[in-house]
N, C-alpha and C. Protein backbone atom coordinates (compact mmCIF):
# COMPACT_ATOMS: atom_id res chain seq x y z
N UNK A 1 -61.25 27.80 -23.96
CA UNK A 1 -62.23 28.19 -22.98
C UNK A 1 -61.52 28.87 -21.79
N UNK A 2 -62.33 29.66 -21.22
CA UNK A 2 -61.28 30.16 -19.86
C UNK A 2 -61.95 29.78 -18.76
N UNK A 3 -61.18 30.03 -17.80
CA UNK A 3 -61.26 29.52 -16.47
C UNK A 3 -63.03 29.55 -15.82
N UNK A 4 -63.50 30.82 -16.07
CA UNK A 4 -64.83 31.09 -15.93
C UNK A 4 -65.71 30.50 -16.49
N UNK A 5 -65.16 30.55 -18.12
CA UNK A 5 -66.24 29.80 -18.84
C UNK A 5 -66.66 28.45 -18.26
N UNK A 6 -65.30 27.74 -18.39
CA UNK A 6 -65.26 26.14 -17.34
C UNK A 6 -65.73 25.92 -16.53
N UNK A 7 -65.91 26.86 -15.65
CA UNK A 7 -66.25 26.85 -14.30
C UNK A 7 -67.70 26.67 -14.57
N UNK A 8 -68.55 27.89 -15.21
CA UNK A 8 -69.54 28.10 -15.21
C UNK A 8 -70.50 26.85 -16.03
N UNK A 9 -69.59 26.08 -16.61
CA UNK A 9 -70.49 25.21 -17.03
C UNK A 9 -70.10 23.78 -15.84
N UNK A 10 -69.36 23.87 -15.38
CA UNK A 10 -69.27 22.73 -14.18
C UNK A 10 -69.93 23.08 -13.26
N UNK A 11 -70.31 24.51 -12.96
CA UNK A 11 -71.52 24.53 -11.73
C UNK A 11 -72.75 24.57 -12.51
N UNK A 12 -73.15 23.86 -13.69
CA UNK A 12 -74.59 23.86 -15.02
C UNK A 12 -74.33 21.81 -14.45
N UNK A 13 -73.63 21.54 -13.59
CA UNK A 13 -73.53 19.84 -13.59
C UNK A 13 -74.55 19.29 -13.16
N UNK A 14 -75.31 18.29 -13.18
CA UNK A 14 -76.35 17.37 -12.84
C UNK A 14 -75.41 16.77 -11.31
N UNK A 15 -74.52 16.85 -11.48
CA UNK A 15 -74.28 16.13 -10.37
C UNK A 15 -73.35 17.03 -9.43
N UNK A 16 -74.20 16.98 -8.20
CA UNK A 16 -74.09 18.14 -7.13
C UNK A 16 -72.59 18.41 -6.45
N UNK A 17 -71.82 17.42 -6.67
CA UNK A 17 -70.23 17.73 -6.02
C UNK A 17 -69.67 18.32 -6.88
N UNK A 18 -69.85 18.32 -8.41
CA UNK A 18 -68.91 19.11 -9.27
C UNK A 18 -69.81 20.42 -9.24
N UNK A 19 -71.07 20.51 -9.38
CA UNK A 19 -71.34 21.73 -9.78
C UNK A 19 -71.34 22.55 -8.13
N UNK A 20 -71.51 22.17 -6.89
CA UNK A 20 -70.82 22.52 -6.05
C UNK A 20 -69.32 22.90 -5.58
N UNK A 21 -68.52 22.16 -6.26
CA UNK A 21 -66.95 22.55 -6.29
C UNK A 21 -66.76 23.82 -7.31
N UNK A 22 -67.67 23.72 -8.35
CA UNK A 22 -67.33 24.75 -9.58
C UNK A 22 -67.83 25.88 -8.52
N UNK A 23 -69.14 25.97 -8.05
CA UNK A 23 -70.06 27.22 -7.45
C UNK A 23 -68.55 27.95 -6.54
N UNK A 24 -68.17 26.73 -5.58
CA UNK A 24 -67.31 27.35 -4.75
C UNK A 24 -65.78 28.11 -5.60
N UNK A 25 -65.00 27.54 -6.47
CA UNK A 25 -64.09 28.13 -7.47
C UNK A 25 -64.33 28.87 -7.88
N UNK A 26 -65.78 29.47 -8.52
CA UNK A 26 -66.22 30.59 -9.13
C UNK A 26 -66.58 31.82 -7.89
N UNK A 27 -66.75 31.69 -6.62
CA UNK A 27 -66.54 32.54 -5.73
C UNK A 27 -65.58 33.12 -5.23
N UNK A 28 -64.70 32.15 -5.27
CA UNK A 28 -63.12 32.15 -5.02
C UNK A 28 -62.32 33.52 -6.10
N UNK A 29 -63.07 33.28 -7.42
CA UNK A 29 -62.27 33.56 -8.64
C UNK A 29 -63.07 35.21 -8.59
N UNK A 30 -64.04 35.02 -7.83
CA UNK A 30 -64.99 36.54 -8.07
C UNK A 30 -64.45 37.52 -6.95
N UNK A 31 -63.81 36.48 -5.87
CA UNK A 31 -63.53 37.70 -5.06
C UNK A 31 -61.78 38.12 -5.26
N UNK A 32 -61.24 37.14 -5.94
CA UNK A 32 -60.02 37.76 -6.42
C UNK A 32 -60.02 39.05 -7.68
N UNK A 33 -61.36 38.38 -8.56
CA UNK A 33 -61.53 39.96 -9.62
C UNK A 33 -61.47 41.33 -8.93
N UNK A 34 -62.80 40.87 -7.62
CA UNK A 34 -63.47 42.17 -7.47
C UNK A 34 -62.05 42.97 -6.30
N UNK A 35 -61.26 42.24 -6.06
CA UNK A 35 -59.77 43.08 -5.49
C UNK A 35 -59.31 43.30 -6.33
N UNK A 36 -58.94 42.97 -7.48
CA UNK A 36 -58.09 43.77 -8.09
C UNK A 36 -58.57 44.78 -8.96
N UNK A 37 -60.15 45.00 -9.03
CA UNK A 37 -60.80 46.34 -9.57
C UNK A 37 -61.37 46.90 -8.89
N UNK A 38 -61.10 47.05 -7.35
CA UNK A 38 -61.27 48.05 -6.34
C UNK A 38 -59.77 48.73 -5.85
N UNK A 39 -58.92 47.74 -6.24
CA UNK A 39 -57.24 48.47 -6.54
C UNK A 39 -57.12 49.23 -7.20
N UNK A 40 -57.60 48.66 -8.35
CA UNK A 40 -57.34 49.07 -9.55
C UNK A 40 -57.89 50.74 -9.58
N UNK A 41 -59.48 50.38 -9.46
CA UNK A 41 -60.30 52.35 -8.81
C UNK A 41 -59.53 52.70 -7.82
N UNK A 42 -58.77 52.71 -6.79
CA UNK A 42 -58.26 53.34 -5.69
C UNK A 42 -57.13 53.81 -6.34
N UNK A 43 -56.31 53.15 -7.43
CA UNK A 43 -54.85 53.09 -7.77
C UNK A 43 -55.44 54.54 -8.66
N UNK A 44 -56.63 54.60 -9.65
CA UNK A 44 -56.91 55.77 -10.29
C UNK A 44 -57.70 57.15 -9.49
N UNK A 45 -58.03 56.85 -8.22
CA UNK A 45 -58.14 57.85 -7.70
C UNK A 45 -59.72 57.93 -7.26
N UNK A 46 -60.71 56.61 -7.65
CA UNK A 46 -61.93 56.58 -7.36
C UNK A 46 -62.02 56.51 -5.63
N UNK A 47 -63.14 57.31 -5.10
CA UNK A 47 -63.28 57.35 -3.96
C UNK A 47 -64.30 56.09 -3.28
N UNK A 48 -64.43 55.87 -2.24
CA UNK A 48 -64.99 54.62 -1.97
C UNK A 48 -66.59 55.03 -1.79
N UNK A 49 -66.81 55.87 -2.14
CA UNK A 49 -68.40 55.80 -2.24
C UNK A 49 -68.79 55.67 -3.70
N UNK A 50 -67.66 56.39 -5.02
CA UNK A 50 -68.04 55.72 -6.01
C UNK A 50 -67.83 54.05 -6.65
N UNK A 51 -66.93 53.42 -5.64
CA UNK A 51 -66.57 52.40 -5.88
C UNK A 51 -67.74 51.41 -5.30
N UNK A 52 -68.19 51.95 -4.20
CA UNK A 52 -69.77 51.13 -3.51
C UNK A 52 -70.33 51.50 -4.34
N UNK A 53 -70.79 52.40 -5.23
CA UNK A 53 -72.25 52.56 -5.82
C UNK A 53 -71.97 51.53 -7.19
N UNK A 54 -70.68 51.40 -7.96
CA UNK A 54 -70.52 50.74 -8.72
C UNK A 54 -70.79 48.60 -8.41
N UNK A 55 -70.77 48.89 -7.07
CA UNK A 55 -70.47 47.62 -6.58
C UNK A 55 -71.99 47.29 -5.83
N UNK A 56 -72.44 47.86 -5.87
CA UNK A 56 -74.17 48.37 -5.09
C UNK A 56 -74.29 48.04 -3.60
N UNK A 57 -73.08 48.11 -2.93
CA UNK A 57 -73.42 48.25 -1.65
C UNK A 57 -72.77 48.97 -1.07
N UNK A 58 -72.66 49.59 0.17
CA UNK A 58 -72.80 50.40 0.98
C UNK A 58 -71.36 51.03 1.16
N UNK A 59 -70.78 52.00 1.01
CA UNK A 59 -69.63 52.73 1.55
C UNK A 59 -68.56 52.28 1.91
N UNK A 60 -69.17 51.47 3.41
CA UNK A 60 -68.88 50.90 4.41
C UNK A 60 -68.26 49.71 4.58
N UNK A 61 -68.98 48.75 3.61
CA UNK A 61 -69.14 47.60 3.55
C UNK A 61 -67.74 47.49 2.65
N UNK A 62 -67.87 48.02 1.45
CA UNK A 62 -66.50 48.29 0.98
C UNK A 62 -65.50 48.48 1.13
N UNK A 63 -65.70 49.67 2.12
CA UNK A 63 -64.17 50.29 2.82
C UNK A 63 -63.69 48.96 4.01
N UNK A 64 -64.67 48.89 4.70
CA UNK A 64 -64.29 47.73 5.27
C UNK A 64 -63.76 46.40 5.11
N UNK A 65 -63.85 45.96 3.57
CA UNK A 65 -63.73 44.65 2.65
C UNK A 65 -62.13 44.85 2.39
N UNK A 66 -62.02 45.98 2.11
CA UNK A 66 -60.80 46.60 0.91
C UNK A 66 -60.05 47.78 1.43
N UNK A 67 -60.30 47.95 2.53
CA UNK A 67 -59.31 49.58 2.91
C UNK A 67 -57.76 48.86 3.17
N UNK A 68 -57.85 47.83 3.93
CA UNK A 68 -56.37 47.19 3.78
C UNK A 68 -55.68 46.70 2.74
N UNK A 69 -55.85 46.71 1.42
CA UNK A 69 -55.54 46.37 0.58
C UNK A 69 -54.73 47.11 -0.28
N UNK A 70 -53.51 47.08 -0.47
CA UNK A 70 -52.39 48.09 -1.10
C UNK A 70 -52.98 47.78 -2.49
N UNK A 71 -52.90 48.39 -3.49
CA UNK A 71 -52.82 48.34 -4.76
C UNK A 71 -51.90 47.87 -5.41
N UNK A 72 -50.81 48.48 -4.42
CA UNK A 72 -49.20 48.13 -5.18
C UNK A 72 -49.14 46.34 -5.04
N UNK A 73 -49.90 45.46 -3.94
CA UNK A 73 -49.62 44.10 -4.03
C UNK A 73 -50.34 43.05 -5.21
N UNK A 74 -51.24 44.22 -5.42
CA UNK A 74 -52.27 43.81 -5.97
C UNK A 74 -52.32 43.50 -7.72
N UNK A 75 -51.79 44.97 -8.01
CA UNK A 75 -51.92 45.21 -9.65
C UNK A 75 -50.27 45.46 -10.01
N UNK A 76 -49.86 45.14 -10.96
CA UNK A 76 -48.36 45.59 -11.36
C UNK A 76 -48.17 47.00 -11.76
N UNK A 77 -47.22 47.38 -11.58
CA UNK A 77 -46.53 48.63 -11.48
C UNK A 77 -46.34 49.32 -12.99
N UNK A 78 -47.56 50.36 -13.06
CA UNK A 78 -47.22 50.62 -14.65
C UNK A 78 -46.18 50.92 -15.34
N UNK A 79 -46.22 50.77 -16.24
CA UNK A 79 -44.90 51.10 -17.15
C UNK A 79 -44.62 52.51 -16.87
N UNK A 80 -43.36 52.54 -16.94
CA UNK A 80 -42.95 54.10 -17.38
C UNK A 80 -42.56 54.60 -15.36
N UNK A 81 -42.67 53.87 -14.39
CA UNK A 81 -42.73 54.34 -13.35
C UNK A 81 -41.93 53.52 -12.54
């Protein structure tokens, strides 16, 4: 099972501290994805208005979330480079 899967069935818990601890881990785990595939589009050259529309909010909101964010800390250094 992976980390998500787990998760997602510990925040499915009857009992509100685990499926509250899972809710919070699975936020945790969503905002580490969604940096490293707004790196990841910046590292290929996507501009931040196509990266908001993919993400459905605003330009702004994005650039503001993620403009400090190097790629290079983010994603490993492809091969060959």
């Amino acid at each position: 099972m992976t980390e998500a899967t787990t998760l997602a069935a510990a925040a499915n818990s009857p009992d509100p501290a685990v499926g509250l601890r899972a809710v919070l881990a699975l936020r945790r785990l969503l905002e580490k994805l969604e940096t490293i595939q707004v790196a990841n589009a910046r590292r290929r050259g996507w501009s931040w208005q196509s990266i908001a529309e993919s993400l459905e909010v605003s330009r702004q909101a994005v650039h503001k979330k993620h403009a400090r964010v190097d790629p290079a800390d983010v994603l490993p250094t492809p091969k060959g480079r």
